[in-house]
N, C-alpha and C. Protein backbone atom coordinates (compact mmCIF):
# COMPACT_ATOMS: atom_id res chain seq x y z
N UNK A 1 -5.60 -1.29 18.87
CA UNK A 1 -5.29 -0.10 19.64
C UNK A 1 -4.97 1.05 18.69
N UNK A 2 -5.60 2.50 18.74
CA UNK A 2 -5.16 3.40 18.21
C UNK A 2 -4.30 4.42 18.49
N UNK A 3 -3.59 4.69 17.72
CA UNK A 3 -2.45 5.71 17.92
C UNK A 3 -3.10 6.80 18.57
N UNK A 4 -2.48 6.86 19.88
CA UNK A 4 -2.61 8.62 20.53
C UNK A 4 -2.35 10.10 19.69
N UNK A 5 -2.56 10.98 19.80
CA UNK A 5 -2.53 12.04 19.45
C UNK A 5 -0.87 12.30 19.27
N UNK A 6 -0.10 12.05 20.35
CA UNK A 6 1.70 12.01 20.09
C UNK A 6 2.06 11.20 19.15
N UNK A 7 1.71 9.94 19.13
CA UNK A 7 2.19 8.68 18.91
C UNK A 7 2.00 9.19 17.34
N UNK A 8 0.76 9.59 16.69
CA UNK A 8 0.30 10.12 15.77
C UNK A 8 1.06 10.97 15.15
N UNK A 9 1.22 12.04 16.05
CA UNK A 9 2.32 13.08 15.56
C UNK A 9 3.76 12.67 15.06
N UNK A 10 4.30 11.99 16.12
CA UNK A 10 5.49 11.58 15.74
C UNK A 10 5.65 10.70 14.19
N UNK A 11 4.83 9.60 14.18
CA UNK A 11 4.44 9.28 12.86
C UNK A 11 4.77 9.94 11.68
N UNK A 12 3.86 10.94 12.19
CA UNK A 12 3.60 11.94 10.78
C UNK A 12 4.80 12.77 10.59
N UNK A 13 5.73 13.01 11.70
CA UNK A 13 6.78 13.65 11.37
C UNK A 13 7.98 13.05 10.65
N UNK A 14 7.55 11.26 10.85
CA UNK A 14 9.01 10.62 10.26
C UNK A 14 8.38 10.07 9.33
N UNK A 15 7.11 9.86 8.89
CA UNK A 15 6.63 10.02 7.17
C UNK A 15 6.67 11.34 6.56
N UNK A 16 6.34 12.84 6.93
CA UNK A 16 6.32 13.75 6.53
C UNK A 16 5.73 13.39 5.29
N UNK A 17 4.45 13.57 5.05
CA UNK A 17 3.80 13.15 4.40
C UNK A 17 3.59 14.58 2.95
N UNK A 18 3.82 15.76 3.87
CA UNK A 18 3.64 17.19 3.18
C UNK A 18 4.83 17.71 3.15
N UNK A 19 5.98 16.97 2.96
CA UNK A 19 7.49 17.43 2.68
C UNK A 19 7.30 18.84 3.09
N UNK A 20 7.44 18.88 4.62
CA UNK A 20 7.54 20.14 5.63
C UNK A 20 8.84 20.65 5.33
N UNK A 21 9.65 19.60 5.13
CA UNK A 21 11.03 19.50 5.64
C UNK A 21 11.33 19.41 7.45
N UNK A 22 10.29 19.36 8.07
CA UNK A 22 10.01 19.07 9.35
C UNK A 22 11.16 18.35 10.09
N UNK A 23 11.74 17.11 9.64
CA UNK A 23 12.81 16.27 9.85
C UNK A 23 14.27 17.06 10.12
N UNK A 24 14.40 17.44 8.75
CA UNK A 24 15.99 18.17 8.35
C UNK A 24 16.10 19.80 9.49
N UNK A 25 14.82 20.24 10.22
CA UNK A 25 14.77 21.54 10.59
C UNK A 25 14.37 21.11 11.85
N UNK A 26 14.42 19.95 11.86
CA UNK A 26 13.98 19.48 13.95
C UNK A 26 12.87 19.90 14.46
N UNK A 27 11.54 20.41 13.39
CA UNK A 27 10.67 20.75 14.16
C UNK A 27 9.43 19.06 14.51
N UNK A 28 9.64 18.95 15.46
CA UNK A 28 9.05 18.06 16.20
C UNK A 28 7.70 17.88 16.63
N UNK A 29 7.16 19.54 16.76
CA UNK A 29 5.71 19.41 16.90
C UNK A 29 4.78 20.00 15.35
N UNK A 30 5.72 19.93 14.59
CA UNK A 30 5.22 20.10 13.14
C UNK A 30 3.74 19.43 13.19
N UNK A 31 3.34 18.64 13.17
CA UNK A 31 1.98 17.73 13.22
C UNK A 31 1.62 17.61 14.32
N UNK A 32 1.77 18.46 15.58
CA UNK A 32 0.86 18.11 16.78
C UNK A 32 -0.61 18.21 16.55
N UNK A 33 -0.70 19.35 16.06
CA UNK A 33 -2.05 19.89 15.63
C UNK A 33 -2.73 19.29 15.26
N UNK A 34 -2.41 18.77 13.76
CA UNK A 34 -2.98 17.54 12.59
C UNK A 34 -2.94 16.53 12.90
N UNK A 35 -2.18 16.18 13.38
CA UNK A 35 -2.68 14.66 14.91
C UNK A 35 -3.79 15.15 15.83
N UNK A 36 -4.11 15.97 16.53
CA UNK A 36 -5.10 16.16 17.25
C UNK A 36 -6.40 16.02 16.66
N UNK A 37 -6.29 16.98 15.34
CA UNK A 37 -7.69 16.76 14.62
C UNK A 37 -7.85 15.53 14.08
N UNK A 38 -7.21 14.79 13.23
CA UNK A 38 -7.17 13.69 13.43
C UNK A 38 -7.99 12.28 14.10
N UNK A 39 -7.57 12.78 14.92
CA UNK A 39 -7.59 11.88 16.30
C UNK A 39 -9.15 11.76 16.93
N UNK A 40 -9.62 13.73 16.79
CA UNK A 40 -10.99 14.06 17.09
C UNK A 40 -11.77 12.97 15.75
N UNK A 41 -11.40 13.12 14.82
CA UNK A 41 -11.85 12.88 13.33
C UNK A 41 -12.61 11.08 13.66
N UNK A 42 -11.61 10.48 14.14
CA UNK A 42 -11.41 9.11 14.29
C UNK A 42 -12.52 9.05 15.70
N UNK A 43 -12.47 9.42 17.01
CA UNK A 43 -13.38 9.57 17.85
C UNK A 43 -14.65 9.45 17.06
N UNK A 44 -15.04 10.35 16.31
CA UNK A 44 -16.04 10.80 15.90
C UNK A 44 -16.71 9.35 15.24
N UNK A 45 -15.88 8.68 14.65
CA UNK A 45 -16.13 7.33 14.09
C UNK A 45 -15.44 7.30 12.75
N UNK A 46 -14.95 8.28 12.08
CA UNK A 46 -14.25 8.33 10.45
C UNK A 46 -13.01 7.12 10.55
N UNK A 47 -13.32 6.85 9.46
CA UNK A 47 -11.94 6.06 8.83
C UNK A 47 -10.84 6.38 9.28
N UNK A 48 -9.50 6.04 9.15
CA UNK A 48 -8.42 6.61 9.58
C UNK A 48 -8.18 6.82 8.10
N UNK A 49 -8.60 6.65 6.84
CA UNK A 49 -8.39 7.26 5.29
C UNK A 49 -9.25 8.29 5.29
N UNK A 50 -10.40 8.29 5.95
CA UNK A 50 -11.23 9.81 5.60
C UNK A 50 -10.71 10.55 6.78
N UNK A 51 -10.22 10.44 7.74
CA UNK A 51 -9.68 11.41 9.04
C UNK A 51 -8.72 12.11 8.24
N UNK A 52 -7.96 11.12 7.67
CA UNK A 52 -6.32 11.74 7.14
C UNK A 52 -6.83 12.50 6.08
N UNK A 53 -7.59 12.17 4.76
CA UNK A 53 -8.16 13.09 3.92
C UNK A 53 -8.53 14.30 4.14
N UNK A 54 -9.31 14.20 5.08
CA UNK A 54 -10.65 15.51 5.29
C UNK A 54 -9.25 16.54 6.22
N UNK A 55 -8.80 16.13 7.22
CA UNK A 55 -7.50 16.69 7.89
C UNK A 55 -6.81 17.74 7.39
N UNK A 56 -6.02 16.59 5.79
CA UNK A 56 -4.90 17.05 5.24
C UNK A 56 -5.60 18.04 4.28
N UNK A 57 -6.75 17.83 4.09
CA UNK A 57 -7.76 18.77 3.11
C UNK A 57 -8.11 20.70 4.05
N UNK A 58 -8.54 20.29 5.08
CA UNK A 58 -8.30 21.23 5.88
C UNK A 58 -7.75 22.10 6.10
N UNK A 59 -6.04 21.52 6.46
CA UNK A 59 -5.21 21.95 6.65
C UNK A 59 -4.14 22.38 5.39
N UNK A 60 -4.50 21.86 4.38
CA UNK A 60 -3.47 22.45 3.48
C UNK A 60 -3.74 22.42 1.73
N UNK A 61 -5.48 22.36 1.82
CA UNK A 61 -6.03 22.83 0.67
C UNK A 61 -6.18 21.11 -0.16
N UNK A 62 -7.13 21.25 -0.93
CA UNK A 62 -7.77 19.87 -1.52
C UNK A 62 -6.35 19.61 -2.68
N UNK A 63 -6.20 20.45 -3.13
CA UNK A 63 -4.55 20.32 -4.22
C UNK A 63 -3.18 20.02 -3.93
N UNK A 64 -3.22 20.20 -2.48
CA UNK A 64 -1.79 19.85 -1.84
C UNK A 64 -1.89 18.59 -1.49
N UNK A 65 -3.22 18.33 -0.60
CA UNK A 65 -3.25 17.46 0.13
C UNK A 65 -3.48 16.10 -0.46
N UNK A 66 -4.47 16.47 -2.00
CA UNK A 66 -4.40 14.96 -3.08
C UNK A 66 -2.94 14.24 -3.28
N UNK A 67 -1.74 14.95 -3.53
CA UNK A 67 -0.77 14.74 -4.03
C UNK A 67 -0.16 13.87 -2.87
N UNK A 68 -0.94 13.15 -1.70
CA UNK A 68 -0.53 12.26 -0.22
C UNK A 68 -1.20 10.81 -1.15
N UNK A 69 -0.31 9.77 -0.71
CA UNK A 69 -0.90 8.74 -1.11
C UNK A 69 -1.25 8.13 0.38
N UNK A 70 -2.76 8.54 0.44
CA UNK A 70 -3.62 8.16 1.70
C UNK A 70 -2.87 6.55 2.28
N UNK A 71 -3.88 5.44 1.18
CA UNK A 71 -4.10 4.37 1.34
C UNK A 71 -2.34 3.75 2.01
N UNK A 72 -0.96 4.48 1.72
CA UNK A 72 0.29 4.05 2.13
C UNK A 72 0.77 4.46 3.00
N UNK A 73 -0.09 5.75 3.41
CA UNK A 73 0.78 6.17 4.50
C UNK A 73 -0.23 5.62 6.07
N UNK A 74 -1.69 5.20 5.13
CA UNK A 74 -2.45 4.11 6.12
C UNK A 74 -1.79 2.84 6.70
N UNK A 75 -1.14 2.48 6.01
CA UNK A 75 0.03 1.05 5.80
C UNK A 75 0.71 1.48 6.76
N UNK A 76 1.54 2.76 6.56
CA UNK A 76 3.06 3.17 7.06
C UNK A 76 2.11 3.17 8.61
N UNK A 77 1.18 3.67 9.13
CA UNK A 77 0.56 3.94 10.55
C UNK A 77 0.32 2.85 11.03
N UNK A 78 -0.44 2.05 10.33
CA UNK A 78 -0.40 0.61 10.71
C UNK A 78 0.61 0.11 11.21
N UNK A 79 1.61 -0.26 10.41
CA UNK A 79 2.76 -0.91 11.38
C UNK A 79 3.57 -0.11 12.31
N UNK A 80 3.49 1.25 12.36
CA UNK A 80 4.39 1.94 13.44
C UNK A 80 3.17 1.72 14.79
N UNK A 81 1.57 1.03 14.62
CA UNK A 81 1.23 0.93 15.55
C UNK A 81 1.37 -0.26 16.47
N UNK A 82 1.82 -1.33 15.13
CA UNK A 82 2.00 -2.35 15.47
C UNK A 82 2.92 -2.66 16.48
N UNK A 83 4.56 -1.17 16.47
CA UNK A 83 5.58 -1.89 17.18
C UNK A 83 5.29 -0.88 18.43
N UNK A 84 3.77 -0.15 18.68
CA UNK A 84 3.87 0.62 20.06
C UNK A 84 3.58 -0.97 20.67
């Protein structure tokens, strides 16, 4: 089963993967967006490592977004899907 577009978001807000500071400032829909595309990304048929790549590439430049360790925060999604 794949993570919804929320389910996604929320995720990404309690990995904060792009040290938003998102957490400490309560913004909650920080990653609605980047979950949505995402999400389209994965529809489409992409990896959930090339969704998150191409995404975080997108959204916040190929230099910011290298400095994400894809393959762990693939891990970290994995099991937060495990306990929906």
């Amino acid at each position: 089963m794949s993570l919804t577009a929320e389910q996604l978001s929320r995720a990404l807000f309690d990995a904060d993967p792009m040290d938003t500071c998102c957490k400490e400032n309560g913004c909650f829909d920080e990653y609605d967006a980047i979950a949505e595309d995402i999400v389209s990304k994965r529809e489409q048929g992409q990896s959930l490592e090339k969704a998150l790549r191409d995404t975080f590439d997108e959204w916040f430049g190929e230099a910011l977004a290298e400095r994400i360790d894809v393959p762990a925060l693939c891990r970290r999604l994995a099991n937060q899907r495990s306990t929906i």
